[in-house]
C-alpha atoms as a PDB file:
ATOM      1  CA  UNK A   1       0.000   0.000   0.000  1.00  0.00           C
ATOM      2  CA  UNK A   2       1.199   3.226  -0.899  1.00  0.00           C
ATOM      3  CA  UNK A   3       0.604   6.798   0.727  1.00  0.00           C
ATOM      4  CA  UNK A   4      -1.608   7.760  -1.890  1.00  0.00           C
ATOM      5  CA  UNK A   5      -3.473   4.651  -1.093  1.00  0.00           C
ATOM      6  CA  UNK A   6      -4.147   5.549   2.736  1.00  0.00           C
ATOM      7  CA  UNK A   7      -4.549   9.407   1.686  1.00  0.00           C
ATOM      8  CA  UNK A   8      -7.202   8.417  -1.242  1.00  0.00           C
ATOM      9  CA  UNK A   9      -8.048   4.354  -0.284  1.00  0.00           C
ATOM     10  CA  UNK A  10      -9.977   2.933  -2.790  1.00  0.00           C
ATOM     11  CA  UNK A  11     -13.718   2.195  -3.176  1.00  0.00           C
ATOM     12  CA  UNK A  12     -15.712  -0.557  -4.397  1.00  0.00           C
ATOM     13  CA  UNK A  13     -17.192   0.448  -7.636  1.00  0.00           C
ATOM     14  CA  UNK A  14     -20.301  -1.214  -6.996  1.00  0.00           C
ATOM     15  CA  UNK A  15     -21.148  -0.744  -3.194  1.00  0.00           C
ATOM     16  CA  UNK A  16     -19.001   1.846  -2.128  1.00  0.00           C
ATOM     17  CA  UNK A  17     -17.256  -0.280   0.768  1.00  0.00           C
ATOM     18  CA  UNK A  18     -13.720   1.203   1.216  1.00  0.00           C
ATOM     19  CA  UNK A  19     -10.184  -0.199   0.735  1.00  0.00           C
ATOM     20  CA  UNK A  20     -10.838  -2.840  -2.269  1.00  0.00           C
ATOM     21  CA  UNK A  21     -11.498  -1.486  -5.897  1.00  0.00           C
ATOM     22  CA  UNK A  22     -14.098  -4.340  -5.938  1.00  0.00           C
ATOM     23  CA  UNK A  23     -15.428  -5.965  -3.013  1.00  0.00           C
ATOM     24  CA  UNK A  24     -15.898 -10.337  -2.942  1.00  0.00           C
ATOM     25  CA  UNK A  25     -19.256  -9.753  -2.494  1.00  0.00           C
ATOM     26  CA  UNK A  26     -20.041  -7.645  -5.616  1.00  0.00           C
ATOM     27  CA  UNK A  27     -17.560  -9.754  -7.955  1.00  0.00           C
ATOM     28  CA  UNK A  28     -19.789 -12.721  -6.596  1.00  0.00           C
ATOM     29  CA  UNK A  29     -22.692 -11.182  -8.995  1.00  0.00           C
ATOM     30  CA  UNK A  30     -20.221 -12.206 -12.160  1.00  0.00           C
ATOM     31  CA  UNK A  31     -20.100 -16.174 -12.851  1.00  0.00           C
ATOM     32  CA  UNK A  32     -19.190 -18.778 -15.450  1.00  0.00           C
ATOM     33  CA  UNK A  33     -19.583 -17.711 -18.528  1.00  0.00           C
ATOM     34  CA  UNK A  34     -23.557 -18.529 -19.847  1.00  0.00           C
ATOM     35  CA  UNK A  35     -24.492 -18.467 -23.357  1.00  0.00           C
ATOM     36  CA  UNK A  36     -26.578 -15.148 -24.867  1.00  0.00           C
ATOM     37  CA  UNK A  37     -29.019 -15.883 -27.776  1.00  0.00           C
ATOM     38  CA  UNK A  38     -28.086 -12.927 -29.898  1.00  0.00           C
ATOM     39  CA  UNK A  39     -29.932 -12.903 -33.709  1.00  0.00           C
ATOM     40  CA  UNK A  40     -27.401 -11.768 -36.395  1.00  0.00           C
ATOM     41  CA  UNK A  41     -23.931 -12.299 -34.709  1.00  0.00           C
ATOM     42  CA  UNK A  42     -23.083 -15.708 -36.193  1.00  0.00           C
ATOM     43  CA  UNK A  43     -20.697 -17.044 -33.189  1.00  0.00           C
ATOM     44  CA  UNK A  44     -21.418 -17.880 -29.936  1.00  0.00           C
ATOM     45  CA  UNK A  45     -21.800 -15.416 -27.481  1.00  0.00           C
ATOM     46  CA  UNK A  46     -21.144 -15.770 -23.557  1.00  0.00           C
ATOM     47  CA  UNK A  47     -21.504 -13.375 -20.973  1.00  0.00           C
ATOM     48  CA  UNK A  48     -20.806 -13.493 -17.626  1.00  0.00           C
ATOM     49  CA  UNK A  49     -23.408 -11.351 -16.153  1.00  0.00           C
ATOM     50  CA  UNK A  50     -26.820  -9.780 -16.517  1.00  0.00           C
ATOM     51  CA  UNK A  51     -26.524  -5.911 -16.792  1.00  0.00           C
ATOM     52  CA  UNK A  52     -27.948  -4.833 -13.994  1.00  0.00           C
ATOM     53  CA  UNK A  53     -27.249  -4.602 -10.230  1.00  0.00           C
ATOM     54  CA  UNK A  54     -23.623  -4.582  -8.842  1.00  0.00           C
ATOM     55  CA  UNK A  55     -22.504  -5.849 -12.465  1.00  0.00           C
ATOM     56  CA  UNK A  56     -23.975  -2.790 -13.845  1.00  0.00           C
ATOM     57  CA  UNK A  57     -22.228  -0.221 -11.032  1.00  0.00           C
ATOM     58  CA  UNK A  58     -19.271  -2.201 -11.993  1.00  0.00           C
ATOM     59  CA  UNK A  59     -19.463  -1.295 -15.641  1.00  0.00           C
ATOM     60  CA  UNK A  60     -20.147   2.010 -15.568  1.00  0.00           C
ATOM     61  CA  UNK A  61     -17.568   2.681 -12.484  1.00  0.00           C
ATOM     62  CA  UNK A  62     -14.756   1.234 -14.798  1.00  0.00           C
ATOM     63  CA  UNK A  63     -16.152   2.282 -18.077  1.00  0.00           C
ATOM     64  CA  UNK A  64     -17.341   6.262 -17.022  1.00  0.00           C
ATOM     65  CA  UNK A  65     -15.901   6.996 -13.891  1.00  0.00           C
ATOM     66  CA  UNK A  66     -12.521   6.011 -13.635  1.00  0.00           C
ATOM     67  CA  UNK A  67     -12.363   2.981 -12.130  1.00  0.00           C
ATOM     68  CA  UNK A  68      -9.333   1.593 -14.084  1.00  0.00           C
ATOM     69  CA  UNK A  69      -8.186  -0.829 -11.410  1.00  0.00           C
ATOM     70  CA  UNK A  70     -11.474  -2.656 -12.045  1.00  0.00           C
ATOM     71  CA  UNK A  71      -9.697  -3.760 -15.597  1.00  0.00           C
ATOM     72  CA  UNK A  72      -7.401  -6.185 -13.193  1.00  0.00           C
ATOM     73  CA  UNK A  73     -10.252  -8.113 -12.044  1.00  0.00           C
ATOM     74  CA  UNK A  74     -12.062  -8.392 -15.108  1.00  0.00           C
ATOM     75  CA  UNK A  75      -9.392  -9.344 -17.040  1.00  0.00           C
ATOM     76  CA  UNK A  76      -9.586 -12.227 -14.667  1.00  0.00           C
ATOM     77  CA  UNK A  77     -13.054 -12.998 -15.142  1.00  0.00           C
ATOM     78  CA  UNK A  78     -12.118 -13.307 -18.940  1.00  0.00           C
ATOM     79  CA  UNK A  79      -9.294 -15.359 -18.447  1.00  0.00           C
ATOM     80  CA  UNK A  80     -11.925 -18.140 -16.815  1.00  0.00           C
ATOM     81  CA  UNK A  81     -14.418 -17.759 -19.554  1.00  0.00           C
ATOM     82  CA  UNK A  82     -12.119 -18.269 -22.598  1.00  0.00           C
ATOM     83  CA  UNK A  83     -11.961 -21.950 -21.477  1.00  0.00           C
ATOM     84  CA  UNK A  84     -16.034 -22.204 -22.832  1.00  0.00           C
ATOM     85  CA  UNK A  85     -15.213 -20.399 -25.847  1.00  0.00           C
ATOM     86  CA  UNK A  86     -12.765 -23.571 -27.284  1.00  0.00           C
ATOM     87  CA  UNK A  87      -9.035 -24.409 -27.207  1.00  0.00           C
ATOM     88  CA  UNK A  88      -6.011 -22.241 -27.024  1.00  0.00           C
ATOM     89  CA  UNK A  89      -4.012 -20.333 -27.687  1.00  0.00           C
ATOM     90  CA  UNK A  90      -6.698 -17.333 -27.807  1.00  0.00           C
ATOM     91  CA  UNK A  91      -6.632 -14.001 -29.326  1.00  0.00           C
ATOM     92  CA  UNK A  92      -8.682 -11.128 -28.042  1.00  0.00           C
ATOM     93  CA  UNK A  93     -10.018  -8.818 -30.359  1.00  0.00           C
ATOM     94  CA  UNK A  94     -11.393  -5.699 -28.288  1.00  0.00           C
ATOM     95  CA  UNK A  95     -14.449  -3.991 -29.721  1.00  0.00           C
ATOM     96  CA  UNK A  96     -13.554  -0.575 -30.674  1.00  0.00           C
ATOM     97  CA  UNK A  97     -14.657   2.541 -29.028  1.00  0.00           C
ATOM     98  CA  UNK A  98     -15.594   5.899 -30.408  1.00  0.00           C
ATOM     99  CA  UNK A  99     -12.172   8.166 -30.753  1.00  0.00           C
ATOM    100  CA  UNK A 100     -13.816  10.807 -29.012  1.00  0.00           C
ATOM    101  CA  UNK A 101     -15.380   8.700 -26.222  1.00  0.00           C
ATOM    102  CA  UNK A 102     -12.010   6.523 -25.842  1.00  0.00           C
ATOM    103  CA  UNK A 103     -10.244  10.070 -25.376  1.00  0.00           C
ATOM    104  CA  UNK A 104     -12.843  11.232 -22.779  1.00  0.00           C
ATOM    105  CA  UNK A 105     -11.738   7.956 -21.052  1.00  0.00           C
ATOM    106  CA  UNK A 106      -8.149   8.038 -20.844  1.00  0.00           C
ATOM    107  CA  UNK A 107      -8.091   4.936 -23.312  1.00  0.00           C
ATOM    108  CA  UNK A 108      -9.985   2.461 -24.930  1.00  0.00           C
ATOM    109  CA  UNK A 109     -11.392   1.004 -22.038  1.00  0.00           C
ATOM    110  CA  UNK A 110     -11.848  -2.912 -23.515  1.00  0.00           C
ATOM    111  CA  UNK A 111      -7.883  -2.947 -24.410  1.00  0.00           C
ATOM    112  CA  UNK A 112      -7.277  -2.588 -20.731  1.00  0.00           C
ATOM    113  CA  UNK A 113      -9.267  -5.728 -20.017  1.00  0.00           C
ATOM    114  CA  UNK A 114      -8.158  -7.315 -22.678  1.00  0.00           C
ATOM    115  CA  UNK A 115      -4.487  -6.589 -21.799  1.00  0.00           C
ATOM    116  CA  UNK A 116      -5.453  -7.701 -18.086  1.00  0.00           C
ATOM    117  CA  UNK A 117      -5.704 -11.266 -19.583  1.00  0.00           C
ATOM    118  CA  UNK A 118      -2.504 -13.120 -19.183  1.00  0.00           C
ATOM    119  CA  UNK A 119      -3.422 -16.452 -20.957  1.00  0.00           C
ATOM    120  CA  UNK A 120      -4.611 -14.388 -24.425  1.00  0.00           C
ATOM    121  CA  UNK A 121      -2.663 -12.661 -26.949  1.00  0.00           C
ATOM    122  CA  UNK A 122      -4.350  -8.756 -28.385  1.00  0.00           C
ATOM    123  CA  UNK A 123      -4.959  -7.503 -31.418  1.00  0.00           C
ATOM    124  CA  UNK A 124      -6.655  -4.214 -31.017  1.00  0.00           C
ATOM    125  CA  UNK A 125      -7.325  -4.560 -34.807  1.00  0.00           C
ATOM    126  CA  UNK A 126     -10.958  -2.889 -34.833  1.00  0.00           C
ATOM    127  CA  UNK A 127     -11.648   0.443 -35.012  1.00  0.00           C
ATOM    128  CA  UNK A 128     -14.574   2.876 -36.057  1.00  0.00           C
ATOM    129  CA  UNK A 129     -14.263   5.280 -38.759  1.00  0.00           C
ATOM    130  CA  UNK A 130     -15.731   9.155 -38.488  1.00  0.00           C
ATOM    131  CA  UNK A 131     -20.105   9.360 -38.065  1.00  0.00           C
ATOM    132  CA  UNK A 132     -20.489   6.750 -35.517  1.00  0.00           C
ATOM    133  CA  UNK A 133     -22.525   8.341 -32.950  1.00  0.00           C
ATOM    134  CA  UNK A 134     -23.236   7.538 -29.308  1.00  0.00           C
ATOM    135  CA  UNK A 135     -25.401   4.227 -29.341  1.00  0.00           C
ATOM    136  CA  UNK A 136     -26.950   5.155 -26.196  1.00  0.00           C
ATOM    137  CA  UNK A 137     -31.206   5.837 -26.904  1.00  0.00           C
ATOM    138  CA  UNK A 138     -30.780   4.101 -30.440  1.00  0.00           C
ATOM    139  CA  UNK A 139     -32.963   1.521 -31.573  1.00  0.00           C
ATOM    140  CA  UNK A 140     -31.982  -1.436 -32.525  1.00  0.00           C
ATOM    141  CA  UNK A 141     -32.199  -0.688 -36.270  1.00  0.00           C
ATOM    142  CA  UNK A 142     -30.399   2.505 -35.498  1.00  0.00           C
ATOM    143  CA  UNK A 143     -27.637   0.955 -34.055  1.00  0.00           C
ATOM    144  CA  UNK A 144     -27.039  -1.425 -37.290  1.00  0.00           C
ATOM    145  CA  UNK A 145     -27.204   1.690 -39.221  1.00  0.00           C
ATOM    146  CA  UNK A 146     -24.970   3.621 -37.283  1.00  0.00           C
ATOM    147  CA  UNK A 147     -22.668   1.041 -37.666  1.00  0.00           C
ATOM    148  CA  UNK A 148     -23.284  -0.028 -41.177  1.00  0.00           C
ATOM    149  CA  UNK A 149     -19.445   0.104 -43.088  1.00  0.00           C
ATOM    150  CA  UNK A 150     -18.359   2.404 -40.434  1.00  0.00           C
ATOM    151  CA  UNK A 151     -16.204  -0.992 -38.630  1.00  0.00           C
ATOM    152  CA  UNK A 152     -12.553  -1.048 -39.885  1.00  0.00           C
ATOM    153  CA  UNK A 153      -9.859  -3.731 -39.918  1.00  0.00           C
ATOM    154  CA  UNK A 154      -6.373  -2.596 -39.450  1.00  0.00           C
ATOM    155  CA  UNK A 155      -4.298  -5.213 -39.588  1.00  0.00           C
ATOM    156  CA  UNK A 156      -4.955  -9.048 -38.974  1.00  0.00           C
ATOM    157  CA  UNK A 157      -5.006 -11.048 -35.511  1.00  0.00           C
ATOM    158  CA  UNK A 158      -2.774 -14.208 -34.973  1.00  0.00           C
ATOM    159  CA  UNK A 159      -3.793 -17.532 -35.569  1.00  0.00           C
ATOM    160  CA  UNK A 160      -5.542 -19.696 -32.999  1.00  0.00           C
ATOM    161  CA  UNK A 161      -9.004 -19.138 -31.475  1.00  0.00           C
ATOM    162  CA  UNK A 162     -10.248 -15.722 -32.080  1.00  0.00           C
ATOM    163  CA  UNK A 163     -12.740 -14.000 -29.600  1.00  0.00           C
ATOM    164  CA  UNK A 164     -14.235 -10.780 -29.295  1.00  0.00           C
ATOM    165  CA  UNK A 165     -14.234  -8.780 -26.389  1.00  0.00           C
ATOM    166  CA  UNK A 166     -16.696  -6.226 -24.793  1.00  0.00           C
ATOM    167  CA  UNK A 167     -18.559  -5.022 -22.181  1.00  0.00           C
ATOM    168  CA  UNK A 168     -22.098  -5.085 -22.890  1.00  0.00           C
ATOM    169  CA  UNK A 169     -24.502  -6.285 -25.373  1.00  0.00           C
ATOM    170  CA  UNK A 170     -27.855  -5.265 -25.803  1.00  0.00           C
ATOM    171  CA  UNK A 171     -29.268  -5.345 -29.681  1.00  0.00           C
ATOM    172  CA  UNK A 172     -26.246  -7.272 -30.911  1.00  0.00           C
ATOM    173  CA  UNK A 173     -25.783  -4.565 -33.307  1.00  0.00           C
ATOM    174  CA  UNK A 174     -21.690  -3.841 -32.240  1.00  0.00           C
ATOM    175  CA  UNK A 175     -20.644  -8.002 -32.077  1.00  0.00           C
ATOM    176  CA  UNK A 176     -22.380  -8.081 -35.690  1.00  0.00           C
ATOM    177  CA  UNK A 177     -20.670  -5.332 -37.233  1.00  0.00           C
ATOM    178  CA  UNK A 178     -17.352  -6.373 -35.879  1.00  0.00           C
ATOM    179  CA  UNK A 179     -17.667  -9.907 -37.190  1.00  0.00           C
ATOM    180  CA  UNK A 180     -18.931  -9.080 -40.236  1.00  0.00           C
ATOM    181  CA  UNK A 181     -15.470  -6.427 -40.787  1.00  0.00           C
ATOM    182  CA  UNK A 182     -13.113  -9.375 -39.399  1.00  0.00           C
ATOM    183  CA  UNK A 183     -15.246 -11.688 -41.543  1.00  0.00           C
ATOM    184  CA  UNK A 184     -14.810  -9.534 -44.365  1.00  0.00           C
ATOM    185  CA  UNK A 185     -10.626  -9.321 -43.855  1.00  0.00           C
ATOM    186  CA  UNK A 186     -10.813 -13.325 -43.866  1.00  0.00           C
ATOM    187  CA  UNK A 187     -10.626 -13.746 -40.114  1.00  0.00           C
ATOM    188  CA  UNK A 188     -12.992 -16.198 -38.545  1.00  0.00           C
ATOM    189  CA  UNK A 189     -14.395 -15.222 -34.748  1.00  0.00           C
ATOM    190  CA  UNK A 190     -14.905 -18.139 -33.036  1.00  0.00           C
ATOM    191  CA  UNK A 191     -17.099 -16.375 -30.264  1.00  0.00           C
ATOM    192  CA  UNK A 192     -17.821 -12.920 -28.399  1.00  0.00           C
ATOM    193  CA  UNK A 193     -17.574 -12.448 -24.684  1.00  0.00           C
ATOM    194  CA  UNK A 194     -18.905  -9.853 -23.192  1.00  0.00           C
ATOM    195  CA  UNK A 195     -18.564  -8.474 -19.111  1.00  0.00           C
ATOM    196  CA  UNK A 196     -22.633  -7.926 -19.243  1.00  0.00           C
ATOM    197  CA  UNK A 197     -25.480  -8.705 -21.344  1.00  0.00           C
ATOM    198  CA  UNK A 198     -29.171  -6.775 -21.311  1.00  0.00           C
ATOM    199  CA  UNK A 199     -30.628 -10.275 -23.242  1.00  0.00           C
ATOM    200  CA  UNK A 200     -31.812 -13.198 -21.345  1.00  0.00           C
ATOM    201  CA  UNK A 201     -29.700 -15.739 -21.234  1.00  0.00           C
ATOM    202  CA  UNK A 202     -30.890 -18.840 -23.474  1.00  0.00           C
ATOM    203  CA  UNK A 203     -33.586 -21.186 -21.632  1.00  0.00           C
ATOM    204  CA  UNK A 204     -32.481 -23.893 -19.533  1.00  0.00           C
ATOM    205  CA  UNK A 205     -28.938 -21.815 -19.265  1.00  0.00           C
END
């Protein structure tokens, strides 16, 4: 512990209990990964919570208030999940953020988790050209055509088992437009894991 720690000690993103970035007791609302019926993606997709509750504070603490520390512990959750997706060695392909959003940020916020996972290789090959605007409020059919062409590929992952990473899916419209572009450069994604998911997961799950 350092002096800035006992001057400024840290806070649990999603209750607020002090000295911990993230308390056992909200991590407890994450679990194995669970798969996410998601209509247009193509590959599997696994999440490892619903998006709402602690796992939502969670999110939003890491993703909008500058909880970075938070990438450390889900880059662990990740690291557990890839085992559903298929066999080694894995790739992570973060889902690109908005330029302007990833500034606001102090990074692309998915890199960080995705460079938290020691067992995966990254390719931060995805990114999103100029006119994508702020999903947020956007119907689903918004979303695709927000995204439509707008998903680049620059440059092309290594080989082995290819997954995409991010934190939330809702419409499915992101996953689809980023396997579609790494379809489209002749890379296969063998799944999509996300932190959170607003769909149900699939009956019987």
């Amino acid at each position: 512990m350092t002096a800035l720690d006992l001057l400024l000690p840290s806070t649990c993103a999603g209750c607020g209990l002090r000295g911990t970035a993230c308390c056992t007791t909200c991590l407890s609302g994450f679990g194995p990964p669970a798969p996410v019926q998601v209509p247009g993606v193509g590959p599997p997709v696994w999440t490892l919570a619903a998006y709402d509750g602690v796992a939502r504070e969670l999110v939003l603490g890491f993703k909008e208030r500058g909880a970075r520390a938070l990438s450390a512990w889900f880059g662990a959750l990740v690291a557990c999940a890839l085992m559903a997706v298929g066999p080694g060695p894995w790739t992570l392909v973060p889902a690109p953020s908005r330029r302007s959003a990833a500034r606001s940020r102090g990074g692309d916020h998915m890199l960080r988790v995705a460079q938290a996972v020691e067992i995966a290789s990254v390719a931060p090959v995805l990114r999103l050209s100029s006119g994508v605007v702020d999903s947020v409020g956007l119907t689903a059919g918004a979303r695709r055509r927000n995204l439509a062409g707008r998903v680049e590929v620059c440059g092309r992952p290594p080989p082995g088992t290819t997954v995409l990473l991010d934190d939330v899916i809702t419409t499915g419209a992101t996953a689809a437009a980023c396997v579609r572009a790494l379809r489209g450069a002749g890379v296969r994604t063998h799944g999509v894991v996300v932190l959170t998911s607003a769909r149900p997961h699939q009956p019987g799950e």
